[in-house]
PDB file of N, CA and C in Angstrom:
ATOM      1  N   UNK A   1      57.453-176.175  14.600  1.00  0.00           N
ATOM      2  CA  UNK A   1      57.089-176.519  13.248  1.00  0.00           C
ATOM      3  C   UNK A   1      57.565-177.954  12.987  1.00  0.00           C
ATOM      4  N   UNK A   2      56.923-178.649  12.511  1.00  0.00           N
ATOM      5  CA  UNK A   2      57.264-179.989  11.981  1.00  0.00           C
ATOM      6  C   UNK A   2      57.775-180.168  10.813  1.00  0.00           C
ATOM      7  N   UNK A   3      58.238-181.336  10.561  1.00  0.00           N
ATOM      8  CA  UNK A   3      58.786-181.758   9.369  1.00  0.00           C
ATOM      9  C   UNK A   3      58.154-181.163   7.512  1.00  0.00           C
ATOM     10  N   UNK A   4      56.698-181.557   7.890  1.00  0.00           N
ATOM     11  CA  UNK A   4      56.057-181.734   6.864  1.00  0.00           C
ATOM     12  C   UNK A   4      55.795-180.087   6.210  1.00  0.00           C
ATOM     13  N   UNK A   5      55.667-179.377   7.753  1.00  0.00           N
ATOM     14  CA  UNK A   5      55.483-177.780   7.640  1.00  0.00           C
ATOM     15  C   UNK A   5      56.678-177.199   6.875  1.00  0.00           C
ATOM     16  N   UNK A   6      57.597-177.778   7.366  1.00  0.00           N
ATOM     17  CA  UNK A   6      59.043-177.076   6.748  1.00  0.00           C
ATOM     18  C   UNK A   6      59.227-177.216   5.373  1.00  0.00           C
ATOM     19  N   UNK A   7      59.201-178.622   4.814  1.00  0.00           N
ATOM     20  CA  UNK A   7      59.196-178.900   3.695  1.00  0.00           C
ATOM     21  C   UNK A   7      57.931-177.996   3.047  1.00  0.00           C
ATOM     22  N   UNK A   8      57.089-177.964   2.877  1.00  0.00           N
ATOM     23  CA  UNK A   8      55.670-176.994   2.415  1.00  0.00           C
ATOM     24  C   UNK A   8      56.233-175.509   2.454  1.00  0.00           C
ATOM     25  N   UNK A   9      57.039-175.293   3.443  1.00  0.00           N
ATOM     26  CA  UNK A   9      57.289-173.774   3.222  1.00  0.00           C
ATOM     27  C   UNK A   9      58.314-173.366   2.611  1.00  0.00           C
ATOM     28  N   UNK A  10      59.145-174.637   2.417  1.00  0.00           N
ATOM     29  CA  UNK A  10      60.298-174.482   1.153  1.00  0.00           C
ATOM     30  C   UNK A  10      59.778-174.336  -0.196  1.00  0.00           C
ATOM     31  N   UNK A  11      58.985-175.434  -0.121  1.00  0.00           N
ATOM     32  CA  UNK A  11      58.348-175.844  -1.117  1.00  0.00           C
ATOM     33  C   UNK A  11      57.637-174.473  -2.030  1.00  0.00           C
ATOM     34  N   UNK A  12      56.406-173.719  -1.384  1.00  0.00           N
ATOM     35  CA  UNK A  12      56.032-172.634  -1.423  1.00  0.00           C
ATOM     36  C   UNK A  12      57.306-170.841  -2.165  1.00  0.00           C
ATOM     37  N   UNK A  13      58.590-171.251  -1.437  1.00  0.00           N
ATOM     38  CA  UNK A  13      59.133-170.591  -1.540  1.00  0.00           C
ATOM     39  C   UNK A  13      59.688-170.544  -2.940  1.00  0.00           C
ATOM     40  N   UNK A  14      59.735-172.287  -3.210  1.00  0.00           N
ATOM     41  CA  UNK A  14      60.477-172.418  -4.461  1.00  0.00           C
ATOM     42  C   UNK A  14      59.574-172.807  -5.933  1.00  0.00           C
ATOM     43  N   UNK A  15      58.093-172.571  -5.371  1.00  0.00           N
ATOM     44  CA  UNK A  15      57.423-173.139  -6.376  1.00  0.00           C
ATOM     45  C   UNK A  15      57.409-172.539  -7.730  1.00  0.00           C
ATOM     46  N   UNK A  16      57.502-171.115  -7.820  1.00  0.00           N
ATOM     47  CA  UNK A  16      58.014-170.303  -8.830  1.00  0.00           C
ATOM     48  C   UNK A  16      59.133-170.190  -8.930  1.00  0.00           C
ATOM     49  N   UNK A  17      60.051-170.498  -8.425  1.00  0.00           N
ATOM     50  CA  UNK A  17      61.498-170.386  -9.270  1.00  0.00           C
ATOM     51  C   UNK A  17      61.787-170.232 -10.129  1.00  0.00           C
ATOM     52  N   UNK A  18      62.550-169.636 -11.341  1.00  0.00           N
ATOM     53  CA  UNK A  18      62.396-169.465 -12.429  1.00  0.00           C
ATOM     54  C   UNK A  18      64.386-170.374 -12.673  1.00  0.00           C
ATOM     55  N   UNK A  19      64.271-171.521 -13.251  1.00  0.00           N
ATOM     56  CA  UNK A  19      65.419-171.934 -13.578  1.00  0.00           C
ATOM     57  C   UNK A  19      65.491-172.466 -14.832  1.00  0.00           C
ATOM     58  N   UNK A  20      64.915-171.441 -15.635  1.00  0.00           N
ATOM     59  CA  UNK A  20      65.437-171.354 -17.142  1.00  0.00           C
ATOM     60  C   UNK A  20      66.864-171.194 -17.549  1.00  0.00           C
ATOM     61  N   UNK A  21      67.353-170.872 -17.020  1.00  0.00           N
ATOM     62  CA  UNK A  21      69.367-170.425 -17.311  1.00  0.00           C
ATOM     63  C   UNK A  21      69.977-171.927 -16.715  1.00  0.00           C
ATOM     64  N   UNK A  22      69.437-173.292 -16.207  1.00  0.00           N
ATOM     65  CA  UNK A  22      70.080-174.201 -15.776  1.00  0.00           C
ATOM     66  C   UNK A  22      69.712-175.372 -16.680  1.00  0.00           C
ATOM     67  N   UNK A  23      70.510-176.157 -17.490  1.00  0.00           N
ATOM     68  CA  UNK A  23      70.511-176.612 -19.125  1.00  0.00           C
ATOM     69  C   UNK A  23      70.543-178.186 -18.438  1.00  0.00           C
ATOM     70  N   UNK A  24      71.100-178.251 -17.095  1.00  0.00           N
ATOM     71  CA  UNK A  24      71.656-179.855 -16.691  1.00  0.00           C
ATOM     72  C   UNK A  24      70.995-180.124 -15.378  1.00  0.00           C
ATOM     73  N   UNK A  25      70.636-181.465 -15.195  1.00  0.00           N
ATOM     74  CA  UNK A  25      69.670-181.937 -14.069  1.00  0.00           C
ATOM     75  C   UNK A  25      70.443-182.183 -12.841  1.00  0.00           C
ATOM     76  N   UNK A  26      69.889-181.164 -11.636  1.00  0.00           N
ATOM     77  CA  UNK A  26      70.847-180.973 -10.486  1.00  0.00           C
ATOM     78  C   UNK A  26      69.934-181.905  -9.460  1.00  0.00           C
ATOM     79  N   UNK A  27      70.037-182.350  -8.497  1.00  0.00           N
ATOM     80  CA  UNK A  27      69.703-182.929  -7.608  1.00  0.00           C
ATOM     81  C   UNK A  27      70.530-182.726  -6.029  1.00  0.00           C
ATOM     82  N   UNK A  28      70.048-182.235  -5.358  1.00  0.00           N
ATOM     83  CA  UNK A  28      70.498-182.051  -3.990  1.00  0.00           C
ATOM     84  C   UNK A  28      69.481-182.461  -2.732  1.00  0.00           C
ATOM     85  N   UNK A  29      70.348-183.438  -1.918  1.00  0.00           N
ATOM     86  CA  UNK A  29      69.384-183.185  -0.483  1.00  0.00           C
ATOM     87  C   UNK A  29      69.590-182.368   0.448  1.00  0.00           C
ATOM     88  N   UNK A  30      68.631-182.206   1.106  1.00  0.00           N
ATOM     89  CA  UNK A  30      68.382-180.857   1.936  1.00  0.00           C
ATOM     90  C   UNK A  30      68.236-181.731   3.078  1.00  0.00           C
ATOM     91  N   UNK A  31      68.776-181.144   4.184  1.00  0.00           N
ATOM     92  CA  UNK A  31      68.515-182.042   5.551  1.00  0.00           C
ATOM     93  C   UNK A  31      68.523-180.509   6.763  1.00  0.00           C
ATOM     94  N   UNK A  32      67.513-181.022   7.691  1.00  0.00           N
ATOM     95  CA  UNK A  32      67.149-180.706   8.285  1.00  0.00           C
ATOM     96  C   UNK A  32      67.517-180.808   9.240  1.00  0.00           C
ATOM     97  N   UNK A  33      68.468-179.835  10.194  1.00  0.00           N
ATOM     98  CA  UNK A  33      68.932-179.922  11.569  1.00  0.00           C
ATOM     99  C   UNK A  33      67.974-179.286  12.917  1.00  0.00           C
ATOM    100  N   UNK A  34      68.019-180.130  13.565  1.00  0.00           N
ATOM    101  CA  UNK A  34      67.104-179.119  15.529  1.00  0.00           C
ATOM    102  C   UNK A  34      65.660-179.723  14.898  1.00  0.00           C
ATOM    103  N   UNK A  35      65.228-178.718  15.339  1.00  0.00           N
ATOM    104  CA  UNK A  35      63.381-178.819  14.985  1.00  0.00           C
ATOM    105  C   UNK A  35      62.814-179.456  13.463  1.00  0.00           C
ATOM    106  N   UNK A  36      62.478-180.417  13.483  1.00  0.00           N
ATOM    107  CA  UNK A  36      61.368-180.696  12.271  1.00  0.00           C
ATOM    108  C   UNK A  36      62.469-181.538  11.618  1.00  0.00           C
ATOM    109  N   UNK A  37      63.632-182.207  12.234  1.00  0.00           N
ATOM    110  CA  UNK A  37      64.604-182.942  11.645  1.00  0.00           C
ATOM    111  C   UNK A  37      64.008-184.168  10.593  1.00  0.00           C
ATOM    112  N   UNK A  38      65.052-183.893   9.369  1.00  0.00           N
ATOM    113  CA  UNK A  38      64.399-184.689   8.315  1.00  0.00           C
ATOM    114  C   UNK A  38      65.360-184.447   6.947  1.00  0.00           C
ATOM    115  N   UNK A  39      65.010-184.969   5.570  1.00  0.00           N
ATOM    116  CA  UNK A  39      65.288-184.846   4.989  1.00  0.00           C
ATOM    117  C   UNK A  39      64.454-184.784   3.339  1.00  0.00           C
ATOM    118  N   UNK A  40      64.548-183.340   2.696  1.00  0.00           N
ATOM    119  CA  UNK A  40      63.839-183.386   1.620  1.00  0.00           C
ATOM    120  C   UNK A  40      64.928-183.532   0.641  1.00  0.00           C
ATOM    121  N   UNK A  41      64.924-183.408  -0.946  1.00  0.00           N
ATOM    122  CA  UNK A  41      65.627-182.983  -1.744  1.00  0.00           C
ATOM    123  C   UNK A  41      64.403-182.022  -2.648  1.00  0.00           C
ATOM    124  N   UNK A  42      65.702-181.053  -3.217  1.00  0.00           N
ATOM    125  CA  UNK A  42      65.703-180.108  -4.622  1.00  0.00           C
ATOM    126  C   UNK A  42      66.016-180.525  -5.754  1.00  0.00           C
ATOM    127  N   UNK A  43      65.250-180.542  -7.150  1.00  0.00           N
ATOM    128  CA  UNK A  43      66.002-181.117  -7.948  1.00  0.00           C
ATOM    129  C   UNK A  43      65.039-180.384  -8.813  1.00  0.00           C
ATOM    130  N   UNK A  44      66.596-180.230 -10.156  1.00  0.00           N
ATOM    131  CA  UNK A  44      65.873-178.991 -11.064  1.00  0.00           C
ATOM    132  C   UNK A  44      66.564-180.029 -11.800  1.00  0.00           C
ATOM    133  N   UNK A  45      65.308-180.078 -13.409  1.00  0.00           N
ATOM    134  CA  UNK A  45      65.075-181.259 -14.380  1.00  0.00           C
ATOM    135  C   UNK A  45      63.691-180.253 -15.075  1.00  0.00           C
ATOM    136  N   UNK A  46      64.531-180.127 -16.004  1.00  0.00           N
ATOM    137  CA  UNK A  46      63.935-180.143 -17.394  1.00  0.00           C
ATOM    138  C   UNK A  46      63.375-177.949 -17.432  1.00  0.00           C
ATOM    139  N   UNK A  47      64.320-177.717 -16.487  1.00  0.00           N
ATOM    140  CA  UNK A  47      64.565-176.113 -15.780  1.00  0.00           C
ATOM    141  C   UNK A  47      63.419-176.225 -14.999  1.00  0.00           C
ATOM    142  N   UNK A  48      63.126-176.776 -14.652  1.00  0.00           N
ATOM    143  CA  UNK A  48      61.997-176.252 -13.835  1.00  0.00           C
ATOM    144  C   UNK A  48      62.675-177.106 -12.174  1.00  0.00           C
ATOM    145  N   UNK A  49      62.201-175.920 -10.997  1.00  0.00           N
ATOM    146  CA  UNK A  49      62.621-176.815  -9.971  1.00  0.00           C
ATOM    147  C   UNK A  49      61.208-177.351  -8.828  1.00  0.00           C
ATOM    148  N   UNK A  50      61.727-178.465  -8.608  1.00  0.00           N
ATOM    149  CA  UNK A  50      60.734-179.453  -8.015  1.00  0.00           C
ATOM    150  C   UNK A  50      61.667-179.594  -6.595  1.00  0.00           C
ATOM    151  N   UNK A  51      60.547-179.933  -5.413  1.00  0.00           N
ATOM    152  CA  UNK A  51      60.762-180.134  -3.504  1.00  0.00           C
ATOM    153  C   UNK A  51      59.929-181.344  -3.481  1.00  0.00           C
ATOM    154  N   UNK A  52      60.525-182.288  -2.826  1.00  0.00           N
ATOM    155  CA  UNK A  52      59.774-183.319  -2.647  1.00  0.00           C
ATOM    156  C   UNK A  52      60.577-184.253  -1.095  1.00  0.00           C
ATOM    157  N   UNK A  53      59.458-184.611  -0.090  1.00  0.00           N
ATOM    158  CA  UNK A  53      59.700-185.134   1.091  1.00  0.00           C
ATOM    159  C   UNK A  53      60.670-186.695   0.985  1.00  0.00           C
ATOM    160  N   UNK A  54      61.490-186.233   0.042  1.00  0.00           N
ATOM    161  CA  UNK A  54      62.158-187.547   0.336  1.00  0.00           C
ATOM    162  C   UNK A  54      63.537-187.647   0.120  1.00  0.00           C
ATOM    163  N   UNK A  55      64.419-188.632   1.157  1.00  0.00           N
ATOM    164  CA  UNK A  55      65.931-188.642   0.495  1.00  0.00           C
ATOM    165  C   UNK A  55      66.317-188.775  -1.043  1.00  0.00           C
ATOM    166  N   UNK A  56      67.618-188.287  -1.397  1.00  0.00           N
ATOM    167  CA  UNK A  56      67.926-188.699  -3.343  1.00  0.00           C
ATOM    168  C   UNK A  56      68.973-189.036  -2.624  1.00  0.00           C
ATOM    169  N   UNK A  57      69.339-190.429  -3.076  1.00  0.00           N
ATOM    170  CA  UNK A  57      70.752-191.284  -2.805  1.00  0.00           C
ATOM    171  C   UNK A  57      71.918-190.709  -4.128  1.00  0.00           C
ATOM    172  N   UNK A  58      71.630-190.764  -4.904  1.00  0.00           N
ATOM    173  CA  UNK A  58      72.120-190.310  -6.588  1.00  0.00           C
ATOM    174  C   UNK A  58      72.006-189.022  -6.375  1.00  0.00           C
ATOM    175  N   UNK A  59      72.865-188.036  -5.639  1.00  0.00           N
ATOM    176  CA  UNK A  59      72.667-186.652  -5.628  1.00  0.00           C
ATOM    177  C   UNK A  59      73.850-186.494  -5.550  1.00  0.00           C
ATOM    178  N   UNK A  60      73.851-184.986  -6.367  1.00  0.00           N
ATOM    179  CA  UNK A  60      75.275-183.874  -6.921  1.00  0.00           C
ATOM    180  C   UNK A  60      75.239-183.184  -5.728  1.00  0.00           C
ATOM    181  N   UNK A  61      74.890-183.041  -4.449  1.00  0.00           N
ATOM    182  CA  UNK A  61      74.904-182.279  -3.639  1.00  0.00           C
ATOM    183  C   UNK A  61      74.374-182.570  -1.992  1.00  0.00           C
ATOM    184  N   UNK A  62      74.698-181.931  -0.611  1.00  0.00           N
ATOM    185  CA  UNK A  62      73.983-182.082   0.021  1.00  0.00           C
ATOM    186  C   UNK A  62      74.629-180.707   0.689  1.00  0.00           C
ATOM    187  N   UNK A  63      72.951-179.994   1.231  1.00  0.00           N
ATOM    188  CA  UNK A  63      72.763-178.738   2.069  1.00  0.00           C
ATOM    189  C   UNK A  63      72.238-179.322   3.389  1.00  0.00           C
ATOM    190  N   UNK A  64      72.890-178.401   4.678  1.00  0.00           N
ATOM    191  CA  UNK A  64      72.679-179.043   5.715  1.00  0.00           C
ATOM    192  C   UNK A  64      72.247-177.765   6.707  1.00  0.00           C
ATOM    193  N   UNK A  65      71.469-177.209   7.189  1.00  0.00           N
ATOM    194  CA  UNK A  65      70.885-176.037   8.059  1.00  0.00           C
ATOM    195  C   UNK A  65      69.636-176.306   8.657  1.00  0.00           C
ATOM    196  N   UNK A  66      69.379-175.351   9.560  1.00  0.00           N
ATOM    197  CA  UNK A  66      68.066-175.493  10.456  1.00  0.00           C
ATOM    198  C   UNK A  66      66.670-174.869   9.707  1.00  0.00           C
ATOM    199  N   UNK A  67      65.662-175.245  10.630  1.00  0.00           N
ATOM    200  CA  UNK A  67      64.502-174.832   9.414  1.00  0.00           C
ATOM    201  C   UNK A  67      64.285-173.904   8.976  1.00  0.00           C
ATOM    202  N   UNK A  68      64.580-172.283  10.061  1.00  0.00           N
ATOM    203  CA  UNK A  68      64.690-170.994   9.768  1.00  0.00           C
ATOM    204  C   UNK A  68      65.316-170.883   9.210  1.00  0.00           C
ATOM    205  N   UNK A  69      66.913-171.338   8.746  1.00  0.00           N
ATOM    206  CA  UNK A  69      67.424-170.544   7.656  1.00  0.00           C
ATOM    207  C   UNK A  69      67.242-171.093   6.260  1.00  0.00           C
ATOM    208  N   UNK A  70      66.969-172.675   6.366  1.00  0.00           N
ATOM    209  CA  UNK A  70      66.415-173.055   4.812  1.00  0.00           C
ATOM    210  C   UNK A  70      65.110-172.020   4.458  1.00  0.00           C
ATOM    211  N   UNK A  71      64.376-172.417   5.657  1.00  0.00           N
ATOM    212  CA  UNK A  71      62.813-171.562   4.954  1.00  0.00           C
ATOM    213  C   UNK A  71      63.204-170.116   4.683  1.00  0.00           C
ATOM    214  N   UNK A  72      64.050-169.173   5.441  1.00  0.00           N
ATOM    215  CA  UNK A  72      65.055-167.706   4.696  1.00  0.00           C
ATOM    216  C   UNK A  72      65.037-167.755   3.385  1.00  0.00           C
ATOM    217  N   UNK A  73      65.889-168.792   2.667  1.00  0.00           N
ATOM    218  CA  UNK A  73      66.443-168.772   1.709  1.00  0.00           C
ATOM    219  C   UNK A  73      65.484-169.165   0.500  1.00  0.00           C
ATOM    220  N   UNK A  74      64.436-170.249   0.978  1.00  0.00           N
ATOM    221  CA  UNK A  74      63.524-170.104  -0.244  1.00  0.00           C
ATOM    222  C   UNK A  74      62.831-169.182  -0.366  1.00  0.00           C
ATOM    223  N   UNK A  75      62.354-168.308   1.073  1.00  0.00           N
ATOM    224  CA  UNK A  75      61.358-166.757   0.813  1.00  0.00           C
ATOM    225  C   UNK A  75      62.283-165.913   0.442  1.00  0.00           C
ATOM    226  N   UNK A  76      63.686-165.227   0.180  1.00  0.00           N
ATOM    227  CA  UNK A  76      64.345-164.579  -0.267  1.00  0.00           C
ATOM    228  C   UNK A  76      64.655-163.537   0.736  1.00  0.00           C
ATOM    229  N   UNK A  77      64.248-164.251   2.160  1.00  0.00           N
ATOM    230  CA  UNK A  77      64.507-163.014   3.336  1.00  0.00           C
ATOM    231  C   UNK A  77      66.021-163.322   3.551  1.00  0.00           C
ATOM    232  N   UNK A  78      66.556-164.196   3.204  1.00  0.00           N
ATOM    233  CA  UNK A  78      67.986-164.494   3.332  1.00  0.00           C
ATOM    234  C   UNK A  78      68.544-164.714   2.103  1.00  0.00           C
ATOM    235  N   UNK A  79      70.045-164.647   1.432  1.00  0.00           N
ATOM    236  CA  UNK A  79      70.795-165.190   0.424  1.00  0.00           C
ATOM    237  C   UNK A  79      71.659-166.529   1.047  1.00  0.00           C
ATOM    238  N   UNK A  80      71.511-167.279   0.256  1.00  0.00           N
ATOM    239  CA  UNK A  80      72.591-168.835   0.670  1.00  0.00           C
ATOM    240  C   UNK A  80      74.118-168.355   0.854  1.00  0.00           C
ATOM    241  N   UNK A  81      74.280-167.165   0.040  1.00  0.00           N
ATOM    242  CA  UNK A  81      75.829-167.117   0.302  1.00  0.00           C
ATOM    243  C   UNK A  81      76.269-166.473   1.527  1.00  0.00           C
ATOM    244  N   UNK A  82      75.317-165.730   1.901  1.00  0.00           N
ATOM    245  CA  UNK A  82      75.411-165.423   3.337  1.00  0.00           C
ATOM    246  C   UNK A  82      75.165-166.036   4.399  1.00  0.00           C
ATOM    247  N   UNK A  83      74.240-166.852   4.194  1.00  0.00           N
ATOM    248  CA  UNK A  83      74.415-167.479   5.028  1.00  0.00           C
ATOM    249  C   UNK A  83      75.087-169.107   5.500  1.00  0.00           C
ATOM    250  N   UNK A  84      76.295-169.133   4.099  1.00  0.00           N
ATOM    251  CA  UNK A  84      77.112-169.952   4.095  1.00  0.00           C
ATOM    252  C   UNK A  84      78.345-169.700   4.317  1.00  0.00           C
ATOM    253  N   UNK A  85      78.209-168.504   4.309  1.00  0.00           N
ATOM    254  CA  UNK A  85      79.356-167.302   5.086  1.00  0.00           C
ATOM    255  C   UNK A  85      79.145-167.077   6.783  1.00  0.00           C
ATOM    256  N   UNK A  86      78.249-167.322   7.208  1.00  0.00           N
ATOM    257  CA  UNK A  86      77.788-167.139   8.435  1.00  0.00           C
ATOM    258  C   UNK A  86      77.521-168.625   9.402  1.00  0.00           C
ATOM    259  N   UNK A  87      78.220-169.773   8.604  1.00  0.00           N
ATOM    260  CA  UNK A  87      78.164-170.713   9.071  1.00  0.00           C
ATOM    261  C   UNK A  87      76.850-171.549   9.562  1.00  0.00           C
ATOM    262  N   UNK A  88      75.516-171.000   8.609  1.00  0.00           N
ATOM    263  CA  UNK A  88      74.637-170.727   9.220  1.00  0.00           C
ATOM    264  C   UNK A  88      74.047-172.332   8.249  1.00  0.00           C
ATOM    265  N   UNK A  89      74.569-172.542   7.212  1.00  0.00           N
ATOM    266  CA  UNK A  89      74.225-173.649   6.046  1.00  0.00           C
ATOM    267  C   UNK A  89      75.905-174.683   5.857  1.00  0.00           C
ATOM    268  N   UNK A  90      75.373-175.644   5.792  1.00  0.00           N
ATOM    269  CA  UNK A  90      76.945-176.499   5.443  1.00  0.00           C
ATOM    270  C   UNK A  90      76.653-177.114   3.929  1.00  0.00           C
ATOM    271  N   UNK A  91      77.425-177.138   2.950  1.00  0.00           N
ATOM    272  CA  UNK A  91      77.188-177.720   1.700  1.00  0.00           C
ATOM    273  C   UNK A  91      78.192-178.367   1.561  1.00  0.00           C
ATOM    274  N   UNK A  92      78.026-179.600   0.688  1.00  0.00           N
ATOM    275  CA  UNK A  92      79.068-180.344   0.022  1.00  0.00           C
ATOM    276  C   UNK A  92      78.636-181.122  -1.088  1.00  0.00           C
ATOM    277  N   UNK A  93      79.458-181.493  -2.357  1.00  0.00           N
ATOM    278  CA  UNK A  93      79.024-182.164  -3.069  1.00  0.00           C
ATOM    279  C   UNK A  93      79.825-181.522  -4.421  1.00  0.00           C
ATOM    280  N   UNK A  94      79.193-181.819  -5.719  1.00  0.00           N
ATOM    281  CA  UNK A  94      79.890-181.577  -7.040  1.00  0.00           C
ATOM    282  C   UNK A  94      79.818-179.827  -7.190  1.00  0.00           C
ATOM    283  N   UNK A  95      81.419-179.221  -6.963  1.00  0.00           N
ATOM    284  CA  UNK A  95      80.927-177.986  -7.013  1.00  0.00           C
ATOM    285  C   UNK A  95      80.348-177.253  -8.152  1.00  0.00           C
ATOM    286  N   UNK A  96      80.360-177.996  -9.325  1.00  0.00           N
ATOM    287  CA  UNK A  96      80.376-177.282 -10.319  1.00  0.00           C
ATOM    288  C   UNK A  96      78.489-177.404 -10.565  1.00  0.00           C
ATOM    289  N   UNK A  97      78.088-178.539 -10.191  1.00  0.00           N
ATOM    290  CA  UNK A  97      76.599-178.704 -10.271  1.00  0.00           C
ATOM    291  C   UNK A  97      76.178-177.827  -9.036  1.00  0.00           C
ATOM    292  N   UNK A  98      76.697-177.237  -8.520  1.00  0.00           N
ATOM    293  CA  UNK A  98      76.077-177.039  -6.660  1.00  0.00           C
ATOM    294  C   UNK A  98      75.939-175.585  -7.296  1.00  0.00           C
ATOM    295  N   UNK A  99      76.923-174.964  -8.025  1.00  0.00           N
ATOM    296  CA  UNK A  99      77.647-173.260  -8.740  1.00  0.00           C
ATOM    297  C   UNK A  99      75.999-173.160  -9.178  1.00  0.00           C
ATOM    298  N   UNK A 100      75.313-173.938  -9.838  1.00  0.00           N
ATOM    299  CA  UNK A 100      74.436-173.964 -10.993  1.00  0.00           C
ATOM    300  C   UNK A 100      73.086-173.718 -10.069  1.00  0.00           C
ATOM    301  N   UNK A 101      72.551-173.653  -9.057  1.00  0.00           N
ATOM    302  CA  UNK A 101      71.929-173.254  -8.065  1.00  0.00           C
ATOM    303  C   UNK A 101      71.437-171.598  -7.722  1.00  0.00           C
ATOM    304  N   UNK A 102      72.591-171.112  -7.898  1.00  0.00           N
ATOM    305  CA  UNK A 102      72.899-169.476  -8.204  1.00  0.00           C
ATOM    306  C   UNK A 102      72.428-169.175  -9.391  1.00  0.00           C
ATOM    307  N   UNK A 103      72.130-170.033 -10.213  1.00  0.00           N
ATOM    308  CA  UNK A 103      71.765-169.547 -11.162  1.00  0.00           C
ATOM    309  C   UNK A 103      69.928-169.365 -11.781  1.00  0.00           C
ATOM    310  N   UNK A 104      69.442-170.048 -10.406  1.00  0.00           N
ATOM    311  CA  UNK A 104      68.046-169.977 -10.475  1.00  0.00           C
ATOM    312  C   UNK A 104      67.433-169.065  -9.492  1.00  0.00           C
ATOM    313  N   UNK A 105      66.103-168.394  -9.822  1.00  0.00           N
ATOM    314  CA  UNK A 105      65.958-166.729  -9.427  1.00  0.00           C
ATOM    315  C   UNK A 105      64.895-167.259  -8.936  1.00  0.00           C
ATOM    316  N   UNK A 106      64.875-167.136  -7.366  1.00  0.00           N
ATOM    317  CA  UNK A 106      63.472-167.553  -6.455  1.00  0.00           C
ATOM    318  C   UNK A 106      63.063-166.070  -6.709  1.00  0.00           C
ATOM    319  N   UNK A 107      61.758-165.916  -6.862  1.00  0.00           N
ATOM    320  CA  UNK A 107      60.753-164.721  -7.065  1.00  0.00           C
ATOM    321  C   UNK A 107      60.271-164.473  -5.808  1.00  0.00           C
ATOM    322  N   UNK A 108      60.207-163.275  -5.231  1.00  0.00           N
ATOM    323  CA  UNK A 108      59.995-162.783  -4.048  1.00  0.00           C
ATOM    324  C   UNK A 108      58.161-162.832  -4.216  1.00  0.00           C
ATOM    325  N   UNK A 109      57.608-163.380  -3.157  1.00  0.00           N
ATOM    326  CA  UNK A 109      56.359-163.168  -3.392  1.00  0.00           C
ATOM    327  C   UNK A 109      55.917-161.690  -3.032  1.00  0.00           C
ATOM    328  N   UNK A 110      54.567-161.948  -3.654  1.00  0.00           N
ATOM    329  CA  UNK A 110      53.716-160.238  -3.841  1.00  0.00           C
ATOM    330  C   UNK A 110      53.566-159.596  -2.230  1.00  0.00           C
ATOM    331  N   UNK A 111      53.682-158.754  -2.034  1.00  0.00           N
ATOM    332  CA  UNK A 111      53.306-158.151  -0.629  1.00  0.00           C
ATOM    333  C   UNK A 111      51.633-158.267  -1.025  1.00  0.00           C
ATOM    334  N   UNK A 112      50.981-158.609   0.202  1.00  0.00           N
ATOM    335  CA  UNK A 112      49.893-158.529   0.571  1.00  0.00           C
ATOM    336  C   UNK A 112      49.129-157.307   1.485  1.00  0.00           C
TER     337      UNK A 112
END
């Protein structure tokens, strides 16, 4: 899978998000380790959250994992805390903006 694929399937994952319960504008980059290496950011502004193929220098955050477990976590086949427990994701950045993440509800898509 390539770069562009990965990002699209985050993207997809997070396009409904529902981050009405998050009042303050978070910004995190997402980087991409092994296959499809790269870097997108997340950034939730105005509650709604937005994926877009590009570095944020001005970011409260940075998430660091491979493409399978980012793309996990936006389809809801995985939780971040597990798999930040599992050494499987590395985060760093403002914890208190990073806390505020948990607080937005990726919607499991419809079975087909």
């Amino acid at each position: 899978m390539d770069y562009y694929e990965i990002v699209d399937k985050v993207r997809e994952g997070l396009e409904n998000a529902d981050a009405r319960e998050v009042f303050e504008h978070v910004a995190v980059q997402v980087n991409i380790l092994g296959e499809g290496e790269g870097s997108f950011y997340v950034e939730i502004a105005a509650r709604q959250v937005c994926v877009e193929p590009y570095d944020y220098y001005d970011r409260d955050g940075l998430i660091e994992g491979d493409a399978k477990t980012l793309i996990a976590i936006a389809d809801t086949s995985m939780d971040a805390t597990e798999a930040l427990k599992k050494g499987l994701i590395r985060i760093e950045g403002n914890k208190d903006k990073l806390k505020l993440l948990y607080k937005v509800r990726i919607k499991k898509p419809l079975k087909k």
